[in-house]
PDB file of N, CA and C in Angstrom:
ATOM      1  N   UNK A   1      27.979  -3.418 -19.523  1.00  0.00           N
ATOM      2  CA  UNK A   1      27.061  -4.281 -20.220  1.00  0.00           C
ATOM      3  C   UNK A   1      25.856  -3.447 -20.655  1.00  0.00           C
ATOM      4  N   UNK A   2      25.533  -4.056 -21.850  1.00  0.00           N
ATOM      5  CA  UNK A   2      24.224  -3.053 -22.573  1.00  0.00           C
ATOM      6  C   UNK A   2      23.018  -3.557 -21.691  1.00  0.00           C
ATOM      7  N   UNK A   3      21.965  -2.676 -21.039  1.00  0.00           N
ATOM      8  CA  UNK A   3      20.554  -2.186 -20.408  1.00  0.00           C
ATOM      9  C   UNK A   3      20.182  -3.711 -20.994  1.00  0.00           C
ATOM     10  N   UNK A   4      19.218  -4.587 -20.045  1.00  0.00           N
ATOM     11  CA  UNK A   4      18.196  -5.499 -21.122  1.00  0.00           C
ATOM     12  C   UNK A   4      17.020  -5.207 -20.855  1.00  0.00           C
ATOM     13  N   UNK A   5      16.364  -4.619 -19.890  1.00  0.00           N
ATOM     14  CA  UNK A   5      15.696  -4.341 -19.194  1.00  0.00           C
ATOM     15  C   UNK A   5      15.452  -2.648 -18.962  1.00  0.00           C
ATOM     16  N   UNK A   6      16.364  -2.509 -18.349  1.00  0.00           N
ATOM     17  CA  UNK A   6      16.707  -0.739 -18.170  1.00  0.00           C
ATOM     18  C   UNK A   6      18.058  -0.175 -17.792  1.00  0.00           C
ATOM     19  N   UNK A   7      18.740   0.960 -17.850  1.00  0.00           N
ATOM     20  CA  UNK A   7      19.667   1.086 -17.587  1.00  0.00           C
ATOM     21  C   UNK A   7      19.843   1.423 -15.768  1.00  0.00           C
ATOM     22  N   UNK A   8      20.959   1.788 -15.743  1.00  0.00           N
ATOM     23  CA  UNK A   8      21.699   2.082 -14.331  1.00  0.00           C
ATOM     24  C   UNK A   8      21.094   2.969 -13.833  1.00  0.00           C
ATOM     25  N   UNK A   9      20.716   3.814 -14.632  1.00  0.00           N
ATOM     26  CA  UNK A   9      20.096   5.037 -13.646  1.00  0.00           C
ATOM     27  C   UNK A   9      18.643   4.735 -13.240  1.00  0.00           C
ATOM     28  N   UNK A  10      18.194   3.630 -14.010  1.00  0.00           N
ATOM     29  CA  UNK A  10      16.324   3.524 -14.317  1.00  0.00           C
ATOM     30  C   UNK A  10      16.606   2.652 -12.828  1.00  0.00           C
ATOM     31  N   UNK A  11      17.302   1.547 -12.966  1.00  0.00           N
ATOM     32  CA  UNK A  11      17.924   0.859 -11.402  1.00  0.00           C
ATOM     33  C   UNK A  11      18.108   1.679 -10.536  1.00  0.00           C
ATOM     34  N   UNK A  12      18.304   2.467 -10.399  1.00  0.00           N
ATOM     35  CA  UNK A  12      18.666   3.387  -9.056  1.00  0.00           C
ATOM     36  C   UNK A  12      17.121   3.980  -8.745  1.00  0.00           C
ATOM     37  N   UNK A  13      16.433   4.795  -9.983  1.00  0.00           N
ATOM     38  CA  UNK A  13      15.446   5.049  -9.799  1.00  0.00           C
ATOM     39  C   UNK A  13      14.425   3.917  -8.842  1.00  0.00           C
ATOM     40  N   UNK A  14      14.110   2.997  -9.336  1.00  0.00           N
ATOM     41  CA  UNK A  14      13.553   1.653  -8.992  1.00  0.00           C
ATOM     42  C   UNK A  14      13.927   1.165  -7.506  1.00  0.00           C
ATOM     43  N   UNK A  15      14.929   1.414  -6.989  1.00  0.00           N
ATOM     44  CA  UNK A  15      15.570   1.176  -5.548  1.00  0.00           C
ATOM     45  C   UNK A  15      14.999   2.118  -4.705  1.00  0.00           C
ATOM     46  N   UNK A  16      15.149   3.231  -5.380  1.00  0.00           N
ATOM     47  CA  UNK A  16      14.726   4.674  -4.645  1.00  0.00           C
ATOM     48  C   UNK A  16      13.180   4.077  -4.351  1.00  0.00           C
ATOM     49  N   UNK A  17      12.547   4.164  -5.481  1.00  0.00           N
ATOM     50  CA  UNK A  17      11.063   3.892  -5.650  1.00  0.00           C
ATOM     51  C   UNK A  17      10.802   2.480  -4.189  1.00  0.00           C
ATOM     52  N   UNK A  18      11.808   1.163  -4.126  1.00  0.00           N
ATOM     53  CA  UNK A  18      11.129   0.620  -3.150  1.00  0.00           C
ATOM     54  C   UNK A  18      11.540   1.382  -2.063  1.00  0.00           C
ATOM     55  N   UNK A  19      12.528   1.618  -2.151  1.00  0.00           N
ATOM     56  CA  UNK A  19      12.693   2.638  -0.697  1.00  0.00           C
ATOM     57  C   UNK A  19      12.113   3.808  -0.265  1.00  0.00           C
ATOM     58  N   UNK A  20      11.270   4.779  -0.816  1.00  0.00           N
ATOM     59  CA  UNK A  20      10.096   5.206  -0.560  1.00  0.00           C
ATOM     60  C   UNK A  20       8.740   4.624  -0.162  1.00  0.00           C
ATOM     61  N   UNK A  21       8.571   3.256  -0.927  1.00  0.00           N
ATOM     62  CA  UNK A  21       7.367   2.637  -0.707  1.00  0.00           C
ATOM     63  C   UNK A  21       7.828   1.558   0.791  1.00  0.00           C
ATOM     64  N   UNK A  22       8.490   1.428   1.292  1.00  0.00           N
ATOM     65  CA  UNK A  22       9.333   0.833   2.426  1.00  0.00           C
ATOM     66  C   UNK A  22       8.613   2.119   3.221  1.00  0.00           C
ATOM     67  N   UNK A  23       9.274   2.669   3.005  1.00  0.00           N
ATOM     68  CA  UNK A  23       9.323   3.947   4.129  1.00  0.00           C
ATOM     69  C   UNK A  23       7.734   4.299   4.461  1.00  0.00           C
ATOM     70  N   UNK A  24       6.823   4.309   3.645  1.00  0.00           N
ATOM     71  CA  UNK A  24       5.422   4.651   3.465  1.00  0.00           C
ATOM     72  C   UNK A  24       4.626   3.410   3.984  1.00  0.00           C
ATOM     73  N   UNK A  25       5.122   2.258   3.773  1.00  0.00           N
ATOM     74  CA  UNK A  25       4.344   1.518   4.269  1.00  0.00           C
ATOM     75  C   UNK A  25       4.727   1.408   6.113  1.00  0.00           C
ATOM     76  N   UNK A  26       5.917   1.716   6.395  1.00  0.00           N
ATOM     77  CA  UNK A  26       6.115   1.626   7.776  1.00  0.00           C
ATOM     78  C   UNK A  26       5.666   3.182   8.634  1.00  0.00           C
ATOM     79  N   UNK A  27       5.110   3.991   7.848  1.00  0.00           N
ATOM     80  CA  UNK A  27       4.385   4.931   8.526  1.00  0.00           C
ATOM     81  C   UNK A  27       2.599   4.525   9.055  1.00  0.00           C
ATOM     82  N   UNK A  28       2.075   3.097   8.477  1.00  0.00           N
ATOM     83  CA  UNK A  28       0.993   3.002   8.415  1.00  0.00           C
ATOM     84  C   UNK A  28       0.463   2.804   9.687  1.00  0.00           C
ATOM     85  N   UNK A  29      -0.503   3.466  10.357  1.00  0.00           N
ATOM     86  CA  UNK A  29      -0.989   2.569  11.564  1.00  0.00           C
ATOM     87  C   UNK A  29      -1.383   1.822  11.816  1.00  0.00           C
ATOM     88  N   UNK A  30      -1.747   0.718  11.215  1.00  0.00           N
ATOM     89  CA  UNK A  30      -2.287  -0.332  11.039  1.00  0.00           C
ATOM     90  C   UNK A  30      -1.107  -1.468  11.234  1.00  0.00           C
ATOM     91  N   UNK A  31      -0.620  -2.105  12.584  1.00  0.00           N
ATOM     92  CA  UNK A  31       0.678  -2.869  12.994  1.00  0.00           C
ATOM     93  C   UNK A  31       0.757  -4.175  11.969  1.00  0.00           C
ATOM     94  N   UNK A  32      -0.720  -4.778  12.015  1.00  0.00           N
ATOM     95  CA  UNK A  32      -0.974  -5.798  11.333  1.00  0.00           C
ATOM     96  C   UNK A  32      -0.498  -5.981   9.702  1.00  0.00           C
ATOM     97  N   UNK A  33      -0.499  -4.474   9.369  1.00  0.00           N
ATOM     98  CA  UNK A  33      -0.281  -4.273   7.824  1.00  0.00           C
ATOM     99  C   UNK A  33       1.043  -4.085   7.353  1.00  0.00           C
ATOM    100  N   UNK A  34       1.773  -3.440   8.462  1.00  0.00           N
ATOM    101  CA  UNK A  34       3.479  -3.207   8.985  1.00  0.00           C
ATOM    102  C   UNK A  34       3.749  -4.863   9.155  1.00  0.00           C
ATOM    103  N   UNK A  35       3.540  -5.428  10.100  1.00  0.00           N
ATOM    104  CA  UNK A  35       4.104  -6.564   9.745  1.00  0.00           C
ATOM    105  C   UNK A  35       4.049  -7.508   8.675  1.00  0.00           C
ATOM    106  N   UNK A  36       2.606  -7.462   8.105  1.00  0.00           N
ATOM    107  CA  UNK A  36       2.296  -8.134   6.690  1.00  0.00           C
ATOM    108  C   UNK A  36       3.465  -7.854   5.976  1.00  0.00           C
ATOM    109  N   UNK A  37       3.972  -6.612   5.767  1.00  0.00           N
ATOM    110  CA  UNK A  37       4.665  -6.199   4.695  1.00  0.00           C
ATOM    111  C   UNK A  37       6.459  -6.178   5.574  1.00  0.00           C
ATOM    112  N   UNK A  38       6.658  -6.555   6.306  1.00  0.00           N
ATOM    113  CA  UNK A  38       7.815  -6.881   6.723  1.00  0.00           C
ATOM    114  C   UNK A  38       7.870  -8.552   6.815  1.00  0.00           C
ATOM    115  N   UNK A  39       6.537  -9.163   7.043  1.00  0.00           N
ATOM    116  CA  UNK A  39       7.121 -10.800   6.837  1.00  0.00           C
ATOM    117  C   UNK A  39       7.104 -10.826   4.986  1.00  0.00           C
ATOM    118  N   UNK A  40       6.626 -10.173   4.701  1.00  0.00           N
ATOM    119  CA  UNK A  40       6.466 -10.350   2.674  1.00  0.00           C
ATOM    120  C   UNK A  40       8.268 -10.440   1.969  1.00  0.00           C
ATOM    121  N   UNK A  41       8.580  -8.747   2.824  1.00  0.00           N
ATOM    122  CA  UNK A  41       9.702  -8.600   2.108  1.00  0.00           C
ATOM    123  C   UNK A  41      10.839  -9.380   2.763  1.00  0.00           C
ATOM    124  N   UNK A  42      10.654 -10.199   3.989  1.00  0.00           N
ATOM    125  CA  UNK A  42      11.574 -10.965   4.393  1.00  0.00           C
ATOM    126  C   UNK A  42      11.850 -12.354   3.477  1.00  0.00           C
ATOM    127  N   UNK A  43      10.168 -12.917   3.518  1.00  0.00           N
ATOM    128  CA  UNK A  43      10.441 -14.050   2.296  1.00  0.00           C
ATOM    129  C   UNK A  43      10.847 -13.683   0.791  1.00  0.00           C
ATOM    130  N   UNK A  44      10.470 -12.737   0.409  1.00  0.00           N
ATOM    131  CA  UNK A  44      11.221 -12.031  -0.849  1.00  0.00           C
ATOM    132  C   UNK A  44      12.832 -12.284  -0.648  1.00  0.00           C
ATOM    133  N   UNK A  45      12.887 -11.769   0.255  1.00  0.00           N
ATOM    134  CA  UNK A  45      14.798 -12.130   0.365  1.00  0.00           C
ATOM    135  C   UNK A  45      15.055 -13.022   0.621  1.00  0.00           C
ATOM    136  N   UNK A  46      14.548 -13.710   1.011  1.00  0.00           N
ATOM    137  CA  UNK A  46      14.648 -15.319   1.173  1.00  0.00           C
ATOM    138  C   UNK A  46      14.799 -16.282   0.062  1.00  0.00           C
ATOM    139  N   UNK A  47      13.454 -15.968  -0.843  1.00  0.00           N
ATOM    140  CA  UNK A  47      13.377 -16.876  -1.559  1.00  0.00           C
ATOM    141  C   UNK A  47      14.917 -16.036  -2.807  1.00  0.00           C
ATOM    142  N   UNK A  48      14.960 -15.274  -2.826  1.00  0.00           N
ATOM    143  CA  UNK A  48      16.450 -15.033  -3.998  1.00  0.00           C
ATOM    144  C   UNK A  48      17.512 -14.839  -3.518  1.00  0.00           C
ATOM    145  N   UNK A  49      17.955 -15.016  -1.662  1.00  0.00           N
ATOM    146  CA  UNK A  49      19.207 -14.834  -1.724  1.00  0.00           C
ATOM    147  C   UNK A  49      19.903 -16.574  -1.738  1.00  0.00           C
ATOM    148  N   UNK A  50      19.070 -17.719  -1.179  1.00  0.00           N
ATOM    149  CA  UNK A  50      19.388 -18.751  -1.598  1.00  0.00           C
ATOM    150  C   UNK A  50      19.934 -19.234  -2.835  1.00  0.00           C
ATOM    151  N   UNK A  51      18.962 -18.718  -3.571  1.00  0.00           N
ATOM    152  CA  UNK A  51      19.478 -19.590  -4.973  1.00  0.00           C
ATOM    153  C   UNK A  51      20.363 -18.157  -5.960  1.00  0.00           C
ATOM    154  N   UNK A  52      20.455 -17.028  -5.310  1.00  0.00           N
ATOM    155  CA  UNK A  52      21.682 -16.172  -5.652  1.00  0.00           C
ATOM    156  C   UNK A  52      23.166 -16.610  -5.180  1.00  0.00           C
ATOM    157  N   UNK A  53      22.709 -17.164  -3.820  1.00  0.00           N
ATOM    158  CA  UNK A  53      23.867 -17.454  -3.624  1.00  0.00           C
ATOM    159  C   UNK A  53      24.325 -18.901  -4.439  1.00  0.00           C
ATOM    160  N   UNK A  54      24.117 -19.806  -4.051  1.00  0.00           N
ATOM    161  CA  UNK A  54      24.357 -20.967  -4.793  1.00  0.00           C
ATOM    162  C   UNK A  54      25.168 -20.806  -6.210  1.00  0.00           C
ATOM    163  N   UNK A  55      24.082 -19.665  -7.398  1.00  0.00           N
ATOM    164  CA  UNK A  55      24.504 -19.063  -8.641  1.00  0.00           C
ATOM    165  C   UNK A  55      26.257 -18.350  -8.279  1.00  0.00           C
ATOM    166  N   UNK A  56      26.520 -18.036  -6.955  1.00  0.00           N
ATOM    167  CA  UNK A  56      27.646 -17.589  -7.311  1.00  0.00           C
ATOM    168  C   UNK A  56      28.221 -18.281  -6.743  1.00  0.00           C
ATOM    169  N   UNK A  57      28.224 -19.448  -5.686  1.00  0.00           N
ATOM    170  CA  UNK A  57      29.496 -20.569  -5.599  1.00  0.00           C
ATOM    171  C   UNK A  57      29.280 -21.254  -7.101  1.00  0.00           C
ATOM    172  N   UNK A  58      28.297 -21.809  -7.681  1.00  0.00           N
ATOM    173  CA  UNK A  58      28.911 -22.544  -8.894  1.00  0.00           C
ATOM    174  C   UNK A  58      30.013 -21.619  -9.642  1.00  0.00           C
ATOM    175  N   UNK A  59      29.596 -20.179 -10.278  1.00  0.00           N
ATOM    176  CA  UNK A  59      30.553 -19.354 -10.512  1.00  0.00           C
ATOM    177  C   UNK A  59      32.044 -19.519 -10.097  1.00  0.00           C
ATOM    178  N   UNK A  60      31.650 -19.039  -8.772  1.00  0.00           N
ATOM    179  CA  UNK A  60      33.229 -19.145  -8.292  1.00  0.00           C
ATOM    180  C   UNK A  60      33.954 -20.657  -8.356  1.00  0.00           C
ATOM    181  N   UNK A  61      32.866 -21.581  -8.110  1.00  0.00           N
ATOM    182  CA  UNK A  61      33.759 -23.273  -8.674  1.00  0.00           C
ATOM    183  C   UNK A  61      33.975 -23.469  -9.967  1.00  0.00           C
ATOM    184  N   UNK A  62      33.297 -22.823 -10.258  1.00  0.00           N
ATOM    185  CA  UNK A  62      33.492 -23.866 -12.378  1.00  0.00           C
ATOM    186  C   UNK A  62      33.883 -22.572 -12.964  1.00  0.00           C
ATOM    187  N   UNK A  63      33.563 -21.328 -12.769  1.00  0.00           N
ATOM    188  CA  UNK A  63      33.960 -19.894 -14.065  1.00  0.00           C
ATOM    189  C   UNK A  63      34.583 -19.247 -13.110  1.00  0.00           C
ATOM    190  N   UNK A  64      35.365 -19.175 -12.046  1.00  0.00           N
ATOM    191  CA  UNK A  64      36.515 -18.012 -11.671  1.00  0.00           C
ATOM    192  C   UNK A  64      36.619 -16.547 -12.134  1.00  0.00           C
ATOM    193  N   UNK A  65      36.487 -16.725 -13.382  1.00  0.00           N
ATOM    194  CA  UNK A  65      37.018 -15.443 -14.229  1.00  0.00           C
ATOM    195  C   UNK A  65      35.923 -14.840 -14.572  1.00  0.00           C
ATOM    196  N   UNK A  66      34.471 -15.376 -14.357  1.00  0.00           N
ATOM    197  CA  UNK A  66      32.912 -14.541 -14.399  1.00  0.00           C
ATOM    198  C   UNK A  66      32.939 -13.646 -13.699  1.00  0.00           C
ATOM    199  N   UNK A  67      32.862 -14.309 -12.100  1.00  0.00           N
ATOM    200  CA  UNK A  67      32.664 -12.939 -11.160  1.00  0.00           C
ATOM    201  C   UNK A  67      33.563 -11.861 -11.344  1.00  0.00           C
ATOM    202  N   UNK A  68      34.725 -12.021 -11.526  1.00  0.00           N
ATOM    203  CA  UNK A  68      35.339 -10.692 -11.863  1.00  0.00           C
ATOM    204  C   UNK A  68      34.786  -9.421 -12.725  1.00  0.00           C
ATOM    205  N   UNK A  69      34.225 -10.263 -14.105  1.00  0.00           N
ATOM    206  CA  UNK A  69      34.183  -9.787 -15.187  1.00  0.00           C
ATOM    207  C   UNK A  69      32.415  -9.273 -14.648  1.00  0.00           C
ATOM    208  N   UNK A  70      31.741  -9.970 -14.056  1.00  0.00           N
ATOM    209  CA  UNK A  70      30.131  -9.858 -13.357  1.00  0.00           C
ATOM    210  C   UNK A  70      30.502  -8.436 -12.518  1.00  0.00           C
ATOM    211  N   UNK A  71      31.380  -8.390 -11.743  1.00  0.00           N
ATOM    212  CA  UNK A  71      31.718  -7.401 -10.641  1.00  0.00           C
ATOM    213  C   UNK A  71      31.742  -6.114 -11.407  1.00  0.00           C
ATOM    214  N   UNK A  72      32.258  -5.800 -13.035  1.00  0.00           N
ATOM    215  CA  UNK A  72      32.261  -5.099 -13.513  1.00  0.00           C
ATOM    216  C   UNK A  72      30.506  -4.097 -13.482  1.00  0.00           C
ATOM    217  N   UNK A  73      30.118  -4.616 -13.671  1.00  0.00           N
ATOM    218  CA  UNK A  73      28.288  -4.437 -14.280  1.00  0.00           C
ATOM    219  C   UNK A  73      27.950  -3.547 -12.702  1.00  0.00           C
ATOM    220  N   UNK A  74      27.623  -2.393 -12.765  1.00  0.00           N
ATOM    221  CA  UNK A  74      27.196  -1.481 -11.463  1.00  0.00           C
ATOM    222  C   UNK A  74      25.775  -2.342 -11.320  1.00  0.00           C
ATOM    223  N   UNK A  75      24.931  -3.280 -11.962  1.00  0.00           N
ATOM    224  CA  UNK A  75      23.485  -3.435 -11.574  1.00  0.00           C
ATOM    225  C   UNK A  75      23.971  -4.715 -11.159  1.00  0.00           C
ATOM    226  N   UNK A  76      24.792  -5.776 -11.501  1.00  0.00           N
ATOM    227  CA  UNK A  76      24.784  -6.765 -10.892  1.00  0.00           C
ATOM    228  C   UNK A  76      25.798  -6.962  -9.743  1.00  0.00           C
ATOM    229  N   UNK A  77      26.398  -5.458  -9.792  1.00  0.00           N
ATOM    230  CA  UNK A  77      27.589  -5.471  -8.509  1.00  0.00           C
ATOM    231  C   UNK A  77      26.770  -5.437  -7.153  1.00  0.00           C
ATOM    232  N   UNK A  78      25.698  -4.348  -7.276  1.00  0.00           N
ATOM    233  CA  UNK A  78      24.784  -3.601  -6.951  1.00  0.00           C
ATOM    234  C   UNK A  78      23.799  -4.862  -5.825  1.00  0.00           C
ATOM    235  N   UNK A  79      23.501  -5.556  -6.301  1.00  0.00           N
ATOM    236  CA  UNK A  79      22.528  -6.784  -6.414  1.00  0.00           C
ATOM    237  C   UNK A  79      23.867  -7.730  -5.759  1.00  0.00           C
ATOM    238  N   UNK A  80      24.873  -7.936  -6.069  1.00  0.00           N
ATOM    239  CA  UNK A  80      25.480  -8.962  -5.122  1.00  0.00           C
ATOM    240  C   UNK A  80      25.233  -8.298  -3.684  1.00  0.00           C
ATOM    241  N   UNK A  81      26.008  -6.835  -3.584  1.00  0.00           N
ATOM    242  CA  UNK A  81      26.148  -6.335  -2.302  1.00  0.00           C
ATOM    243  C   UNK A  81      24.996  -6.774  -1.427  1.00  0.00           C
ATOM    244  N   UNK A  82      23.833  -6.288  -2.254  1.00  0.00           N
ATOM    245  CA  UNK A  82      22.567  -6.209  -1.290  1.00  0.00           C
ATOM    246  C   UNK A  82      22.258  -7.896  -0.678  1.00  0.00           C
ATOM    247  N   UNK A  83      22.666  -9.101  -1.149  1.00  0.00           N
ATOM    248  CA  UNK A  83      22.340  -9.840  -0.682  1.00  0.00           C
ATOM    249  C   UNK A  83      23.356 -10.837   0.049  1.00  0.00           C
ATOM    250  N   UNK A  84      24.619 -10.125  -0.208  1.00  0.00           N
ATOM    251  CA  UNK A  84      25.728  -9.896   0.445  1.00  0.00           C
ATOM    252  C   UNK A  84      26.707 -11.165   0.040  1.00  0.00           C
ATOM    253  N   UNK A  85      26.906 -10.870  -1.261  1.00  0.00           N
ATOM    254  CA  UNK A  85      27.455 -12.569  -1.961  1.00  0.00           C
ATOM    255  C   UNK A  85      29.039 -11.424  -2.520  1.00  0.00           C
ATOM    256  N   UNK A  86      29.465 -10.087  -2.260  1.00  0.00           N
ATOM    257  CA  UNK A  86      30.581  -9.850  -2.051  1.00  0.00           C
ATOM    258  C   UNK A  86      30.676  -8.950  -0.923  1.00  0.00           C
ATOM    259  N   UNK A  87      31.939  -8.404  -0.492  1.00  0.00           N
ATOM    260  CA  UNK A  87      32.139  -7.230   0.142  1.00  0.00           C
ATOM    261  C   UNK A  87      31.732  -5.832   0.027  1.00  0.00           C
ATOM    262  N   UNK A  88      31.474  -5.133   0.300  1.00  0.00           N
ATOM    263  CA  UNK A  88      31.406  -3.771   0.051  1.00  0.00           C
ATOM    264  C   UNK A  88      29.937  -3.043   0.554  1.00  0.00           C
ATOM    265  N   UNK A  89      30.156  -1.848   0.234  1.00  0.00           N
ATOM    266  CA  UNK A  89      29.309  -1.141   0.422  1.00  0.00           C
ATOM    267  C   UNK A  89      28.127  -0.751  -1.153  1.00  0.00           C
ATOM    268  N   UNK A  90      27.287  -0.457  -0.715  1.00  0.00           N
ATOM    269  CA  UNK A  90      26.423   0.140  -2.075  1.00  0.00           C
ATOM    270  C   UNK A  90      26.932   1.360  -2.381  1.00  0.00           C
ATOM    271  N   UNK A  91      27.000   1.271  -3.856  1.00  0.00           N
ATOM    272  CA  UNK A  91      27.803   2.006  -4.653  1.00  0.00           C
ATOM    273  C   UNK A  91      26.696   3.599  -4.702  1.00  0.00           C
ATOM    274  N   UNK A  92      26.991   4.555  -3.857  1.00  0.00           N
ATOM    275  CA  UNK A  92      26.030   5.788  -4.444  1.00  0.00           C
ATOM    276  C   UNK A  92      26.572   6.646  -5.701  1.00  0.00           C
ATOM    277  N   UNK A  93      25.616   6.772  -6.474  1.00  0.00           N
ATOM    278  CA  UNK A  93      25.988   7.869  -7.682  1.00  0.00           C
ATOM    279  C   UNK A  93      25.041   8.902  -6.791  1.00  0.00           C
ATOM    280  N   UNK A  94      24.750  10.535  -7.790  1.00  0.00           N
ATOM    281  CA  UNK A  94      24.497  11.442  -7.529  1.00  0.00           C
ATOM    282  C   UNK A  94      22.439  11.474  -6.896  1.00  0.00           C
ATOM    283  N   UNK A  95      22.286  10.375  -7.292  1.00  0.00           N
ATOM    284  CA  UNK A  95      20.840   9.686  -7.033  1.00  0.00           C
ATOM    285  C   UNK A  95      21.037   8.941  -5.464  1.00  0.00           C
ATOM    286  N   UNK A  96      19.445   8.908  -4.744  1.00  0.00           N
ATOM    287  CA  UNK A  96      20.674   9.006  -3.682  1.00  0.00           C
ATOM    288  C   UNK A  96      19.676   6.977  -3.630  1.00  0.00           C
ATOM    289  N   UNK A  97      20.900   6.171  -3.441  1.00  0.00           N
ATOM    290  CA  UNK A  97      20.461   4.628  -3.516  1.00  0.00           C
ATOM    291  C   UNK A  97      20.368   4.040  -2.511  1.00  0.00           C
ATOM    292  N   UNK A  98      19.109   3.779  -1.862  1.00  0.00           N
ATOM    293  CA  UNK A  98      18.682   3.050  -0.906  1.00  0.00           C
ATOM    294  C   UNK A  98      19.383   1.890  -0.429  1.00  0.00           C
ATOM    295  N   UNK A  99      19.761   1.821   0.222  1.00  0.00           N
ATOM    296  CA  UNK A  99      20.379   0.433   1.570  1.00  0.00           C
ATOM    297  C   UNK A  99      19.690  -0.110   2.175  1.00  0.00           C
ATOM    298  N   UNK A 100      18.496  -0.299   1.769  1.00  0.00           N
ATOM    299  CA  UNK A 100      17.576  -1.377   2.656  1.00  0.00           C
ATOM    300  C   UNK A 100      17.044  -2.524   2.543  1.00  0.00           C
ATOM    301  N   UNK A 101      17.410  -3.263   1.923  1.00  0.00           N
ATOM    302  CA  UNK A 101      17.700  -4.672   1.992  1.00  0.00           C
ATOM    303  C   UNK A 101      17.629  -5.385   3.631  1.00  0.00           C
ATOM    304  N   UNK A 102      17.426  -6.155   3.599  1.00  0.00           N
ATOM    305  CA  UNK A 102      17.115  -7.196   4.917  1.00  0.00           C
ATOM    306  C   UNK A 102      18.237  -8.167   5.173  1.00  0.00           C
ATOM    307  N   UNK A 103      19.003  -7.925   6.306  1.00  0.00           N
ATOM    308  CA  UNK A 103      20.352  -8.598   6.398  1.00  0.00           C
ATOM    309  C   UNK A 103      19.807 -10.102   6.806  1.00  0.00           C
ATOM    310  N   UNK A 104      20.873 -11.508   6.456  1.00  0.00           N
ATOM    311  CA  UNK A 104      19.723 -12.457   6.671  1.00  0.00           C
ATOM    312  C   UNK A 104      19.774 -13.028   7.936  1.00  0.00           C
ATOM    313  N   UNK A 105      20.781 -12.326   8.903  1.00  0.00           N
ATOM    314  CA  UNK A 105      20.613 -12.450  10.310  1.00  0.00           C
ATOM    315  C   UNK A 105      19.308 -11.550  10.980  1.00  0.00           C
ATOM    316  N   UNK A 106      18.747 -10.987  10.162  1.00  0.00           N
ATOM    317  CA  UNK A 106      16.976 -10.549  10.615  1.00  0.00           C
ATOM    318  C   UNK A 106      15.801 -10.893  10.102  1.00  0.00           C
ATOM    319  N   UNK A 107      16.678 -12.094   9.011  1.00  0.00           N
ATOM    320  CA  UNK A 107      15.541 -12.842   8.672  1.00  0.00           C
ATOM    321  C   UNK A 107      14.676 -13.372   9.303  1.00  0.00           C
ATOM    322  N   UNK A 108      15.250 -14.252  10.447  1.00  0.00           N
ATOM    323  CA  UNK A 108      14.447 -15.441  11.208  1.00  0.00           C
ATOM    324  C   UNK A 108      14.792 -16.206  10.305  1.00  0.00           C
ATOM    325  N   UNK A 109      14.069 -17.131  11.059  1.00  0.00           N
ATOM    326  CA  UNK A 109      13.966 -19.085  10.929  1.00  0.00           C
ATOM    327  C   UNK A 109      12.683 -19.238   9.816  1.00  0.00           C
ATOM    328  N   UNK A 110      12.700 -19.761   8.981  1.00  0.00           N
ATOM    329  CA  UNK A 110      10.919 -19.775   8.180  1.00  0.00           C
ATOM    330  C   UNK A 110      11.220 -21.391   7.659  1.00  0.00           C
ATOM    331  N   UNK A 111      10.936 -22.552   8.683  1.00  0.00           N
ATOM    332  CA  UNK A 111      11.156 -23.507   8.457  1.00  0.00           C
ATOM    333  C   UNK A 111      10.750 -24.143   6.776  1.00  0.00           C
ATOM    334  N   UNK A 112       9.070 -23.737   6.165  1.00  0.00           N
ATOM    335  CA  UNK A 112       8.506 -24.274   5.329  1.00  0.00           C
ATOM    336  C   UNK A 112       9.470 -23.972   4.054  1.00  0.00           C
ATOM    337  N   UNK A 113      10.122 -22.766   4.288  1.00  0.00           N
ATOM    338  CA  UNK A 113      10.968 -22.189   2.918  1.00  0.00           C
ATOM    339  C   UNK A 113      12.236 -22.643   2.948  1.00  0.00           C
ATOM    340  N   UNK A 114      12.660 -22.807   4.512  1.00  0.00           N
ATOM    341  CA  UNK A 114      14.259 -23.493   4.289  1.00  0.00           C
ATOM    342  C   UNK A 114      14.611 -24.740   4.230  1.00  0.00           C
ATOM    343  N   UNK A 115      13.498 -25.719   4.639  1.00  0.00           N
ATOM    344  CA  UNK A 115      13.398 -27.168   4.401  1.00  0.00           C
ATOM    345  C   UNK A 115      12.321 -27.437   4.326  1.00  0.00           C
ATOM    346  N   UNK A 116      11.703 -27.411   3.014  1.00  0.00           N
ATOM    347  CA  UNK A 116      10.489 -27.537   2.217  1.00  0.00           C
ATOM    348  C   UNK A 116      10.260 -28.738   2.510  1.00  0.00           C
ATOM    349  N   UNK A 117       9.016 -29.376   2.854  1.00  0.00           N
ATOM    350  CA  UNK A 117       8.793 -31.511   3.014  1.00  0.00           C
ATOM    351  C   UNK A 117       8.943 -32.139   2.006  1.00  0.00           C
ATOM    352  N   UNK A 118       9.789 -32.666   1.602  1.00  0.00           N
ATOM    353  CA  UNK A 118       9.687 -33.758   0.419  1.00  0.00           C
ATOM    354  C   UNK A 118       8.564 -34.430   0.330  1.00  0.00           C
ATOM    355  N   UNK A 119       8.586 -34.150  -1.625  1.00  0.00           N
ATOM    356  CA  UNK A 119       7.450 -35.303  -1.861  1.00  0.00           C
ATOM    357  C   UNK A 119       7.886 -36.425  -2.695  1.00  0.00           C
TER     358      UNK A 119
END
């Protein structure tokens, strides 16, 4: 699929890039600021692996023949893995692509985000 945004390699770059800034922020001494930025990027995954996932059971109920053709695309193959809506491992090219993503069995519980109060 043609770049809309950036291509495959600019994506890899960009992964690398949070995975350096991951790595830099967990050198900080400051515990308070380490955890700030580990509860941040937990709700980050939170709030898009829900409604990622969802996007790919409708897929797989109503278009069958998407995900296949989706599975093709290294940035959106890339992006299932990490939030773990197929099998596999992350795909490395010669760039070397960060695996650090937040599995959502280390998410925790974050009641307000997983059952928001009706209004």
């Amino acid at each position: 699929m043609e770049p809309v945004y950036y291509s495959n390699k600019e994506f890899i770059e960009i992964l690398q890039d949070i995975d350096d800034m991951i790595e830099e922020a967990e050198k900080s001494p400051f515990q308070q600021s380490k955890d700030l930025t580990k509860s941040i990027l937990k709700h980050f995954d939170l709030v898009h692996r829900e409604p990622l996932s969802r996007m790919m059971k409708m897929i797989e109920n109503d278009y069958p023949d998407l995900r296949s053709k989706l599975e093709t695309d290294y940035t959106i193959k890339t992006m299932f893995r990490l939030y773990d809506l197929i099998e596999g491992d992350i795909i490395k090219s010669s760039a070397a692509v960060p695996n650090n993503f937040i599995p959502v069995e280390d998410v925790g519980y974050f009641p307000t985000i997983i059952n928001p109060k009706k209004s």
